[in-house]
N, C-alpha and C. Protein backbone atom coordinates (compact mmCIF):
# COMPACT_ATOMS: atom_id res chain seq x y z
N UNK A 1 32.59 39.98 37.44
CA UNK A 1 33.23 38.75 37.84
C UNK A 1 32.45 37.53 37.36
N UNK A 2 30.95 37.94 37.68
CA UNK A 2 30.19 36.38 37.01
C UNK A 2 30.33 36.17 35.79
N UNK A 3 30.39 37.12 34.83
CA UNK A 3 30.44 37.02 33.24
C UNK A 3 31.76 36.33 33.04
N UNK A 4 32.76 36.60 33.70
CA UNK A 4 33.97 36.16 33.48
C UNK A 4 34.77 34.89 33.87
N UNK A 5 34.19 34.41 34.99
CA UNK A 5 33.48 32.76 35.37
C UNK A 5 32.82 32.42 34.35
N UNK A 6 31.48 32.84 33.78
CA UNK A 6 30.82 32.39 33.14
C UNK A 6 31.67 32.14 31.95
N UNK A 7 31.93 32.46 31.01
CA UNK A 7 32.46 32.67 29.59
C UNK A 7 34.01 31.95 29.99
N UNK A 8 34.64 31.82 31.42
CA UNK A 8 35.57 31.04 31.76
C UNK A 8 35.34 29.48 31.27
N UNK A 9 34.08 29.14 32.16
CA UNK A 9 33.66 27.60 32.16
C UNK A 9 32.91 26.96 30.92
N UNK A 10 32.36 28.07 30.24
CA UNK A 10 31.85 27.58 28.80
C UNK A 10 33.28 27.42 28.03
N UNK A 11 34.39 28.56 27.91
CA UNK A 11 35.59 27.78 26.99
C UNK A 11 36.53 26.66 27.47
N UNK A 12 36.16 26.47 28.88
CA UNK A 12 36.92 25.18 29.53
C UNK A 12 35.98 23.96 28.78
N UNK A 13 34.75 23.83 29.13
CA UNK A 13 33.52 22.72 28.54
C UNK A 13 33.82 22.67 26.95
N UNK A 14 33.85 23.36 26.74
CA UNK A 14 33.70 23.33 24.60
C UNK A 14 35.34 22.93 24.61
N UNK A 15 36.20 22.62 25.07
CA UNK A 15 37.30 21.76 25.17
C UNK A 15 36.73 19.77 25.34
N UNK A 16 35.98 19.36 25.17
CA UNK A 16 35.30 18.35 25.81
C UNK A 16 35.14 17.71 24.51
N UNK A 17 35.62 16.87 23.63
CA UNK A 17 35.14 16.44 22.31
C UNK A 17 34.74 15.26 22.12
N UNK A 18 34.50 15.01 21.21
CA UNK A 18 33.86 13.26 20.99
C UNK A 18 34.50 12.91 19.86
N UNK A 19 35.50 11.77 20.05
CA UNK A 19 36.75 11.20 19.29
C UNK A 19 35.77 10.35 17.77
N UNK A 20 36.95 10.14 16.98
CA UNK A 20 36.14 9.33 15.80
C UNK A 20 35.85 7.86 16.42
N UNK A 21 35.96 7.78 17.65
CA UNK A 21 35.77 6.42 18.27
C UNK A 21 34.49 6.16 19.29
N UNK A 22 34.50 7.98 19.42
CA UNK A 22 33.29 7.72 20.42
C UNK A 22 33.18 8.17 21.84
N UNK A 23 34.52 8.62 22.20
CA UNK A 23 34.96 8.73 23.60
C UNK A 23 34.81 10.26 23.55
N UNK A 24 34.04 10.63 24.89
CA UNK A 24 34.81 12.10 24.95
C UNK A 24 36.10 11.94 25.85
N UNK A 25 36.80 13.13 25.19
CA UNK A 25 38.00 13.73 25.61
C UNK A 25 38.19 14.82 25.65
N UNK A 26 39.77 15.40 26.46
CA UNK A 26 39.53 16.86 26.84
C UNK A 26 40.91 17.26 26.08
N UNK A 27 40.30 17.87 25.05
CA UNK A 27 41.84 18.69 24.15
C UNK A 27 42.46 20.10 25.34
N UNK A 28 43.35 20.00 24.73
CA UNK A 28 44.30 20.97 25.15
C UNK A 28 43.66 22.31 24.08
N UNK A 29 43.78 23.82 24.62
CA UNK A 29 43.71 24.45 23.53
C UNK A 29 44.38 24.63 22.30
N UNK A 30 45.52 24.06 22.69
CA UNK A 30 46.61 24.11 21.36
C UNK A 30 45.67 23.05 20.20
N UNK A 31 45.63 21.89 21.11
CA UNK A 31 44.97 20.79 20.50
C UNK A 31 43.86 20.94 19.71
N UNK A 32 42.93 21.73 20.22
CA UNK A 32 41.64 22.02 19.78
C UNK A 32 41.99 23.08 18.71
N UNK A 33 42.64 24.31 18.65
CA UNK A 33 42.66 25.10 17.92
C UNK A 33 43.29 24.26 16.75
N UNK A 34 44.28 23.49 16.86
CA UNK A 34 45.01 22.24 15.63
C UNK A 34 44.18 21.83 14.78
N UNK A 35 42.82 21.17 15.83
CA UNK A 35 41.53 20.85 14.66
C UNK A 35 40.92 21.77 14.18
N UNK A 36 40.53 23.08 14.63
CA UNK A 36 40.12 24.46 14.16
C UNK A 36 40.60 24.45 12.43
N UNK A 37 41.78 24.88 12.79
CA UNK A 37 42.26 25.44 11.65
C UNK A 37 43.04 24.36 10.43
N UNK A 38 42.92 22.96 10.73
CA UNK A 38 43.46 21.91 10.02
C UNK A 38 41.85 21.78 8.99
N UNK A 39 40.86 22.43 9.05
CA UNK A 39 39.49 22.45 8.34
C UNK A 39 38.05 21.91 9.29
N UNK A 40 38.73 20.84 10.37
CA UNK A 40 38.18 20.28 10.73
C UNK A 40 36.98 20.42 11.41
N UNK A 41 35.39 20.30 11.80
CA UNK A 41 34.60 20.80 12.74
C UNK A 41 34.94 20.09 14.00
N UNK A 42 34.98 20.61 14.82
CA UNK A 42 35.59 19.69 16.02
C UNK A 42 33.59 18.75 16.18
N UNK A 43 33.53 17.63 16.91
CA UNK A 43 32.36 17.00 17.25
C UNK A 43 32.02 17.67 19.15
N UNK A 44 31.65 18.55 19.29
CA UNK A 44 31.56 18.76 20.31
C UNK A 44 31.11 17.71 21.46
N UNK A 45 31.21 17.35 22.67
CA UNK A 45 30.41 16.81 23.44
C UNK A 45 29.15 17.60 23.99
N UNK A 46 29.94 18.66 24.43
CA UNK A 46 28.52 19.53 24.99
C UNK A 46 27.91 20.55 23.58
N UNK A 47 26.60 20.69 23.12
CA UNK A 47 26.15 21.16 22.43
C UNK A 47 25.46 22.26 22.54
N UNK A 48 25.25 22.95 23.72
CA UNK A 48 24.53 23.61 23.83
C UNK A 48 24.95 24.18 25.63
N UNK A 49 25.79 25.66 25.82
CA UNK A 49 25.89 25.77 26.84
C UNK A 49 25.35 27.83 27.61
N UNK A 50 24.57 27.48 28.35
CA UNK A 50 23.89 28.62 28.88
C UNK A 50 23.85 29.10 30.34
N UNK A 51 23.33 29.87 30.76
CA UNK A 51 22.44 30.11 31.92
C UNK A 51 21.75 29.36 32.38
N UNK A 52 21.11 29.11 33.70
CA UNK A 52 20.45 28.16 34.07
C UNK A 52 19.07 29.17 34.18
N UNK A 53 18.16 28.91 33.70
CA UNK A 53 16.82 29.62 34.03
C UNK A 53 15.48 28.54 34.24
N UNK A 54 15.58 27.18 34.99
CA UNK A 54 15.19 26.41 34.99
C UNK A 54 14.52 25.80 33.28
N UNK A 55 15.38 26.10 32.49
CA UNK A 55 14.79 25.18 31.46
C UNK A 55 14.15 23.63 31.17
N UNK A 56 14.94 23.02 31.96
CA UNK A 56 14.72 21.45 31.71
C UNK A 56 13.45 21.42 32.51
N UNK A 57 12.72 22.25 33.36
CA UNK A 57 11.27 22.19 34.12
C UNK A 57 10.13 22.67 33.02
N UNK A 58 10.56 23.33 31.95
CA UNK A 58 9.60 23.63 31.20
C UNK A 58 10.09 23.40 29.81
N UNK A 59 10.29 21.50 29.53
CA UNK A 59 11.15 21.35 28.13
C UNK A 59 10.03 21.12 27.26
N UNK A 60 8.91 20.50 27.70
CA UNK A 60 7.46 20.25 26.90
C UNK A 60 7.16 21.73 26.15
N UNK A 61 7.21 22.88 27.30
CA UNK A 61 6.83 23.97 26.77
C UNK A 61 7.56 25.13 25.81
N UNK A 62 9.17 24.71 26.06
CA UNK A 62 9.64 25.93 25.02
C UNK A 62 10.32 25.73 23.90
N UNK A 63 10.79 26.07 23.54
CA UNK A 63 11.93 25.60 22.11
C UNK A 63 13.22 24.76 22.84
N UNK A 64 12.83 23.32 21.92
CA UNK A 64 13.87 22.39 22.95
C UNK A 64 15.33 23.06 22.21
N UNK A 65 16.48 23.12 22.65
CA UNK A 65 18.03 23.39 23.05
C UNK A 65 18.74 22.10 22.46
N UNK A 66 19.77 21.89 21.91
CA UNK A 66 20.49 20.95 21.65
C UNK A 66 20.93 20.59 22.83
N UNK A 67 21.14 19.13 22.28
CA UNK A 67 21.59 18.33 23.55
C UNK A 67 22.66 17.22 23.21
N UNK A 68 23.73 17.34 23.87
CA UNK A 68 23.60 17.55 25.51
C UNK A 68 24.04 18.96 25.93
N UNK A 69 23.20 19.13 26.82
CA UNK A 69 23.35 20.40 27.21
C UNK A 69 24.38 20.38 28.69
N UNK A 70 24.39 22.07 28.53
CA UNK A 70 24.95 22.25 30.13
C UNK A 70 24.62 23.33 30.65
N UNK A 71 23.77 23.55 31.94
CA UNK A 71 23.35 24.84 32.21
C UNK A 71 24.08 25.46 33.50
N UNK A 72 24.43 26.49 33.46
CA UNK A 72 25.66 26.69 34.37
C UNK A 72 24.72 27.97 35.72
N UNK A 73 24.92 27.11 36.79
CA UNK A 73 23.95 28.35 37.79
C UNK A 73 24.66 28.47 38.71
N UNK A 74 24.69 29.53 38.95
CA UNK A 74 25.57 30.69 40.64
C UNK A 74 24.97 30.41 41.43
N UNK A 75 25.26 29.78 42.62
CA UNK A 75 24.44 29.88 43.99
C UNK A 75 24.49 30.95 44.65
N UNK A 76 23.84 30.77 45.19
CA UNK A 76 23.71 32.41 46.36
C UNK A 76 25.35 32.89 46.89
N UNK A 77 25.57 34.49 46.63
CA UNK A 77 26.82 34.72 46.94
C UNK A 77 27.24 35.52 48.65
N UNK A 78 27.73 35.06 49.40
CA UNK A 78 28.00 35.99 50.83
C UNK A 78 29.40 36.15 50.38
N UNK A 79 29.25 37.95 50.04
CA UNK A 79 30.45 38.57 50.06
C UNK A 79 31.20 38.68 51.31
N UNK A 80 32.77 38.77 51.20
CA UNK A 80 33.63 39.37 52.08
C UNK A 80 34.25 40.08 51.86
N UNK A 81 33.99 41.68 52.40
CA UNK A 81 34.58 42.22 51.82
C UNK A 81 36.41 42.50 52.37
N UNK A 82 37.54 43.01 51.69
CA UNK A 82 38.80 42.89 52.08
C UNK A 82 39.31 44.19 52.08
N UNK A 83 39.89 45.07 50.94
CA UNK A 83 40.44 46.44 51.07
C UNK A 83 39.66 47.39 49.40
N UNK A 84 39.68 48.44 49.82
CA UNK A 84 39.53 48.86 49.00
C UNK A 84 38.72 48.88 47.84
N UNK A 85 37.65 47.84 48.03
CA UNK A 85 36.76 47.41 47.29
C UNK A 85 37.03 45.89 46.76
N UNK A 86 38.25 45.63 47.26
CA UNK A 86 38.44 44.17 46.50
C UNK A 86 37.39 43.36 47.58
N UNK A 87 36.64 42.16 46.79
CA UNK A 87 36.02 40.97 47.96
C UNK A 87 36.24 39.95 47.46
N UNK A 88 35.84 39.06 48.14
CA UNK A 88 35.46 37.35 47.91
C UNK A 88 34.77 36.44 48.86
N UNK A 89 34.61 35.43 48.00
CA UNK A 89 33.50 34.95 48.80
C UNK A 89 33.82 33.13 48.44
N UNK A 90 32.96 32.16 49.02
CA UNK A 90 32.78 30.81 48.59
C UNK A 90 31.90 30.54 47.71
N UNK A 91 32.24 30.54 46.29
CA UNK A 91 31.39 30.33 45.54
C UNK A 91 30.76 28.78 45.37
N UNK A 92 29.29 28.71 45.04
CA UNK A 92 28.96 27.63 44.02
C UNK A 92 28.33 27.62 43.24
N UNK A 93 28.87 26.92 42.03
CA UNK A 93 28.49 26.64 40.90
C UNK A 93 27.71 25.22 40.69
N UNK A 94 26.52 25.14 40.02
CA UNK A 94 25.56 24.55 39.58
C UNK A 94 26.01 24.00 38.13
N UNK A 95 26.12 22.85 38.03
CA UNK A 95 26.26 22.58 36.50
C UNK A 95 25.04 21.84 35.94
N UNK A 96 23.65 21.97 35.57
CA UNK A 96 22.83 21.21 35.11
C UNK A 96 23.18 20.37 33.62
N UNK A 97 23.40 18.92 33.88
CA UNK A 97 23.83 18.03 32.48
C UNK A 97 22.58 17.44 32.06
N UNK A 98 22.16 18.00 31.12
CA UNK A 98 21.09 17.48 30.33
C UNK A 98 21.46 16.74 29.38
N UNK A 99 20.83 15.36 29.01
CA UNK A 99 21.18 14.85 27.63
C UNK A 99 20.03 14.07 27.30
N UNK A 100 19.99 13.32 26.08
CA UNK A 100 18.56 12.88 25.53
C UNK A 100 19.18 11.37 25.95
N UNK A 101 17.46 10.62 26.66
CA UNK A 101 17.93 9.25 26.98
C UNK A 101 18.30 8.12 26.33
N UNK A 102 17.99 8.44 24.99
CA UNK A 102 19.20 7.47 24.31
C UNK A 102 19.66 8.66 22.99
N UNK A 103 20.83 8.87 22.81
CA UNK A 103 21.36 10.22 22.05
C UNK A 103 21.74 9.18 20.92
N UNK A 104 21.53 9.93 19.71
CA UNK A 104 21.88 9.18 18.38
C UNK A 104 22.76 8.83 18.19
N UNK A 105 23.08 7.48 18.27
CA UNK A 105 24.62 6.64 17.69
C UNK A 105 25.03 6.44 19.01
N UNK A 106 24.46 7.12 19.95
CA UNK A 106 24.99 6.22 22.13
C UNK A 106 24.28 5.57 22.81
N UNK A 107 25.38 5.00 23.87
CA UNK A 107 24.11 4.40 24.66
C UNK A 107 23.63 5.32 25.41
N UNK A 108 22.35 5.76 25.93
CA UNK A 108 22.31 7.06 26.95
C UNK A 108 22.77 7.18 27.73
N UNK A 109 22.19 5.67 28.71
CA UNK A 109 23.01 6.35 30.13
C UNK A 109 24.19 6.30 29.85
N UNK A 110 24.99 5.34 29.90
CA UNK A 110 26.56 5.50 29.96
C UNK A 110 27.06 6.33 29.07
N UNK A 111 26.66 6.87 28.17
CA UNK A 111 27.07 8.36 27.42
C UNK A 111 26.97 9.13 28.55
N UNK A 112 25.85 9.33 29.03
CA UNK A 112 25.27 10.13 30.10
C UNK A 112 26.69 10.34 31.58
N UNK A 113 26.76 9.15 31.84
CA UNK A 113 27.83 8.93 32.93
C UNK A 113 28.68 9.51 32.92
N UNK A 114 29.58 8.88 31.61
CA UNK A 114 30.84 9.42 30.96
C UNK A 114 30.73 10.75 30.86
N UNK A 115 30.07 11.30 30.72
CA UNK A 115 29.65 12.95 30.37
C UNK A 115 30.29 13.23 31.65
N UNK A 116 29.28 13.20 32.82
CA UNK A 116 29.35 13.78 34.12
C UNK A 116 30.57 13.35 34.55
N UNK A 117 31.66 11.88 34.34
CA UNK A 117 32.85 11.77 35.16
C UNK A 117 33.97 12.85 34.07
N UNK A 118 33.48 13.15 32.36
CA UNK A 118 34.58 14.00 32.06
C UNK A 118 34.67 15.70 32.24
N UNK A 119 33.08 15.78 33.05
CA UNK A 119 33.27 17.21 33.62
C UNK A 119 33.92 17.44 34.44
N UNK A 120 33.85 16.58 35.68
CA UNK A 120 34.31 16.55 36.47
C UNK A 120 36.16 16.42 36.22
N UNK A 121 36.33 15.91 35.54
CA UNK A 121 37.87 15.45 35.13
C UNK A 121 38.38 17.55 34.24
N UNK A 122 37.39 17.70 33.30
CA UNK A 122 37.71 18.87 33.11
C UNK A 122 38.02 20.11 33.66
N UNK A 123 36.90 19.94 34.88
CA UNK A 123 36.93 21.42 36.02
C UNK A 123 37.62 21.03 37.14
N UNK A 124 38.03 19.72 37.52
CA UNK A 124 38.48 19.61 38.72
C UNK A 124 40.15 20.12 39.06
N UNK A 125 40.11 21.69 40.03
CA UNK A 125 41.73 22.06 39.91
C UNK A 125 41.24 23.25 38.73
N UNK A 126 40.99 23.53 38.10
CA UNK A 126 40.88 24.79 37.02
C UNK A 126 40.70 25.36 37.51
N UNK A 127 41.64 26.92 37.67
CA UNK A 127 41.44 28.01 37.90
C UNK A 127 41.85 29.38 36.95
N UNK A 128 41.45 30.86 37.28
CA UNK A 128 41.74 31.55 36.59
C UNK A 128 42.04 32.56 37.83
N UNK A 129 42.09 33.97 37.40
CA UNK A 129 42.85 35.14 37.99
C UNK A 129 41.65 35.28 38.90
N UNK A 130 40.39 35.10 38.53
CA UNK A 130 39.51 35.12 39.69
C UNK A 130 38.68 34.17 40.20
N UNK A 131 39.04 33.27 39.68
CA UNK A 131 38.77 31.45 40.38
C UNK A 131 39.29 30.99 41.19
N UNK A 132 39.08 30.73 42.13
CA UNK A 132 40.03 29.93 42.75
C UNK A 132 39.89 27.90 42.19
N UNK A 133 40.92 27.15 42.48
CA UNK A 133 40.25 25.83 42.21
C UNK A 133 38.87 25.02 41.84
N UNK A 134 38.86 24.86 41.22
CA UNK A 134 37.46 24.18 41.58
C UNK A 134 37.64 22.97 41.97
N UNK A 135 36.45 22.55 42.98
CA UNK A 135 36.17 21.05 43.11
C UNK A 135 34.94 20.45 43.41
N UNK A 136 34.27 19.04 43.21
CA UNK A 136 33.25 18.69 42.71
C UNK A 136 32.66 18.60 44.31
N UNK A 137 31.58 18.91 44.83
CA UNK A 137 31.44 18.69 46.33
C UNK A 137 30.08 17.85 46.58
N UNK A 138 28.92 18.00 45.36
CA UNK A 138 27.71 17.02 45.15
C UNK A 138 27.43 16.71 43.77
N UNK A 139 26.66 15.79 43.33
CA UNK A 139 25.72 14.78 42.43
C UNK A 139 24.64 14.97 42.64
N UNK A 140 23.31 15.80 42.00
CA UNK A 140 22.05 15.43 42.52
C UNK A 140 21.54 15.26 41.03
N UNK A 141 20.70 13.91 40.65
CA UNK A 141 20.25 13.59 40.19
C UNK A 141 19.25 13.47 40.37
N UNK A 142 18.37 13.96 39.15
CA UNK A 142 16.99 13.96 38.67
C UNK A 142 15.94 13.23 37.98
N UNK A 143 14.83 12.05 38.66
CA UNK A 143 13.89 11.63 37.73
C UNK A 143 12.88 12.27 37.65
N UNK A 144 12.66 12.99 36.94
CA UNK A 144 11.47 13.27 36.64
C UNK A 144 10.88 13.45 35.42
N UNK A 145 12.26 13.28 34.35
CA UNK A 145 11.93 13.14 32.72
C UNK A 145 12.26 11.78 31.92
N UNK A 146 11.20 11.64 31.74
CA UNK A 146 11.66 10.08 31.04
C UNK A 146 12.31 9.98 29.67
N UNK A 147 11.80 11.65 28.45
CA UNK A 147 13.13 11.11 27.51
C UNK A 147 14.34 12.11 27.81
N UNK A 148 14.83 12.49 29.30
CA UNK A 148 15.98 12.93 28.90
C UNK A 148 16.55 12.36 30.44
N UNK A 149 17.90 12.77 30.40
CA UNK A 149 18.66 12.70 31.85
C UNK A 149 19.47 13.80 32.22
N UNK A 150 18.98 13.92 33.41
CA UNK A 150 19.54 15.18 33.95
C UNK A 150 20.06 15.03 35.16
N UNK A 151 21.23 15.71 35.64
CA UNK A 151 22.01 15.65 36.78
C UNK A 151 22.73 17.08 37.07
N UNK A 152 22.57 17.37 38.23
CA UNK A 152 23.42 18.19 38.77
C UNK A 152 24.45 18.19 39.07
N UNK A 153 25.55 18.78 38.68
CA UNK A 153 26.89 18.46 39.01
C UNK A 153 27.19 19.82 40.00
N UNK A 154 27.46 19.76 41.48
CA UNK A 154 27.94 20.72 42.30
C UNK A 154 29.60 21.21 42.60
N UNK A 155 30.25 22.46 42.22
CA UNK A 155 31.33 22.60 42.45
C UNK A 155 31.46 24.10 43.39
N UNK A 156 32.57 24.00 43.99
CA UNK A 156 33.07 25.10 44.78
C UNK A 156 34.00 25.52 44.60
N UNK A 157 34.32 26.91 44.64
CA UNK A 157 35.75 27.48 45.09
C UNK A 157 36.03 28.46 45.42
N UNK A 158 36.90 29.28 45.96
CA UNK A 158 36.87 30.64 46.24
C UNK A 158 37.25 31.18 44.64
N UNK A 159 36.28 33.06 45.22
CA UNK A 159 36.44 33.67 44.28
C UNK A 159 36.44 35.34 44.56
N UNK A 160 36.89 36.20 43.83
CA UNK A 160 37.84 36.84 43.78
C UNK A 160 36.89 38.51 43.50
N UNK A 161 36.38 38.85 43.42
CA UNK A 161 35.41 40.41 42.62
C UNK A 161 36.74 41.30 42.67
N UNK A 162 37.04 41.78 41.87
CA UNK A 162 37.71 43.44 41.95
C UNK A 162 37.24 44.41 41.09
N UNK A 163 35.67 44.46 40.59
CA UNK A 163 34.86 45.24 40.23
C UNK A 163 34.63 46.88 40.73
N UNK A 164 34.52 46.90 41.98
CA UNK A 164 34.52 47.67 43.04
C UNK A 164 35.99 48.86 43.37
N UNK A 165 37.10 48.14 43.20
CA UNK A 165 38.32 48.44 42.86
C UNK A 165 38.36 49.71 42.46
N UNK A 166 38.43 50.97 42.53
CA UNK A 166 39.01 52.31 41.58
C UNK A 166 40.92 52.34 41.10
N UNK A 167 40.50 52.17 39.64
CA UNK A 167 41.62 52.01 38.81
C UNK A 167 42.14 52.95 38.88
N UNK A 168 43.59 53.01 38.82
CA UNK A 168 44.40 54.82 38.80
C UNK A 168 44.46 54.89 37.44
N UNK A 169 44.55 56.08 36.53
CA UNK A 169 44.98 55.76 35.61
C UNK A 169 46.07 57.07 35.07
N UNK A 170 46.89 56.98 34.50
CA UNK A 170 47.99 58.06 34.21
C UNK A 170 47.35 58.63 32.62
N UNK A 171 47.16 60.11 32.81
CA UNK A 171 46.87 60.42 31.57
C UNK A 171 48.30 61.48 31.00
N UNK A 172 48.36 61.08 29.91
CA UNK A 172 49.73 62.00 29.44
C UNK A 172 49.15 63.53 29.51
N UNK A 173 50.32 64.92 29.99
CA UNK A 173 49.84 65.52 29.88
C UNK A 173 50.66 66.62 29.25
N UNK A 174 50.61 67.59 28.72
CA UNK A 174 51.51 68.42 28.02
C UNK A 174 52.06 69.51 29.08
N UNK A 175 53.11 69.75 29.10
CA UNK A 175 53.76 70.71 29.82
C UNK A 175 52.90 72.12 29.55
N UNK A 176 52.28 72.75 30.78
CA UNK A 176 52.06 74.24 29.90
C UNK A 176 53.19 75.26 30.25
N UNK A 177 53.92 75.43 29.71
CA UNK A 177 55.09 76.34 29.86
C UNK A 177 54.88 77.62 28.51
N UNK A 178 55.48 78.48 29.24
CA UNK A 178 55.42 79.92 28.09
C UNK A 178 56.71 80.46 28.09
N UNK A 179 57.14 80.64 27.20
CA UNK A 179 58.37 81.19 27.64
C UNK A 179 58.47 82.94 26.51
N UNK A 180 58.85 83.75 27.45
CA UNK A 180 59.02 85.40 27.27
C UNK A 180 60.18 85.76 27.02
């Protein structure tokens, strides 16, 4: 279920582009695939999207990540369980927005801003077969790096496991008949 959240919210985010004007915006997939295959490289907004393994605490020390980044972290999960192995629970999701404090050709912060109000505009209401809605519930912002900016973006929603589940499955089978 997490992989599938996960790899959910990275192809929702890489929908997020930066216009020949400057603005991000949120293509449609039709839209985005249009620039795909018209030759075009789309200009991504987010550049770089992962796991959260506290990177931005140790950016002096490892191989810096393109930016702007987005690091996507699971909060602690209390299952419920329902029938048969199906559960769910109240999820939250962690969005860490990293970006450099002044990014080439922007202004930072308000690049920076704009970032965090078009995530929010992107995930807010998105769901899938095991998402429920999302919605934005905190902001925690971070000083503690002076060339970058970082913010937490907090979302919730219910969600769905059917991992657990035993699948039936019909296997074809040949008649054994003999006939005398």
């Amino acid at each position: 279920m997490r992989k599938d959240v996960y790899q959910a919210l990275k192809k929702r985010l890489s929908r997020l582009i930066i216009d020949e004007g400057g603005n991000i915006i949120f293509l449609s997939e039709e839209q985005l695939q249009a620039v795909i295959e018209s030759g075009d490289k789309p200009n991504y907004a987010i550049k770089h999207i992962a796991l959260w393994n506290r990177q931005v605490e140790f950016i002096e020390e490892e191989s810096i990540f393109a930016m702007p980044a987005v690091f996507i972290e699971f909060g602690k999960i209390s299952w419920r369980t329902q029938t048969n192995g199906l559960q769910d629970a109240d999820l939250t999701i962690g969005l860490h927005v990293v970006t450099n404090a002044v990014p080439e050709g922007f202004d930072g912060d308000t690049f920076h801003l704009d970032l965090l109000d078009k995530i929010n505009r992107c995930l807010y209401g998105f769901s899938t077969e095991q998402l429920g809605s999302l919605e934005r519930t905190a902001s925690i912002p971070c000083h503690d790096h002076e060339e970058i900016l970082d913010n937490t973006e907090v979302f919730k929603c219910l969600v769905h496991d059917n991992s657990a589940v035993k699948k039936m499955m019909k296997l074809p089978a040949m008649p054994n008949i003999s006939v005398h």
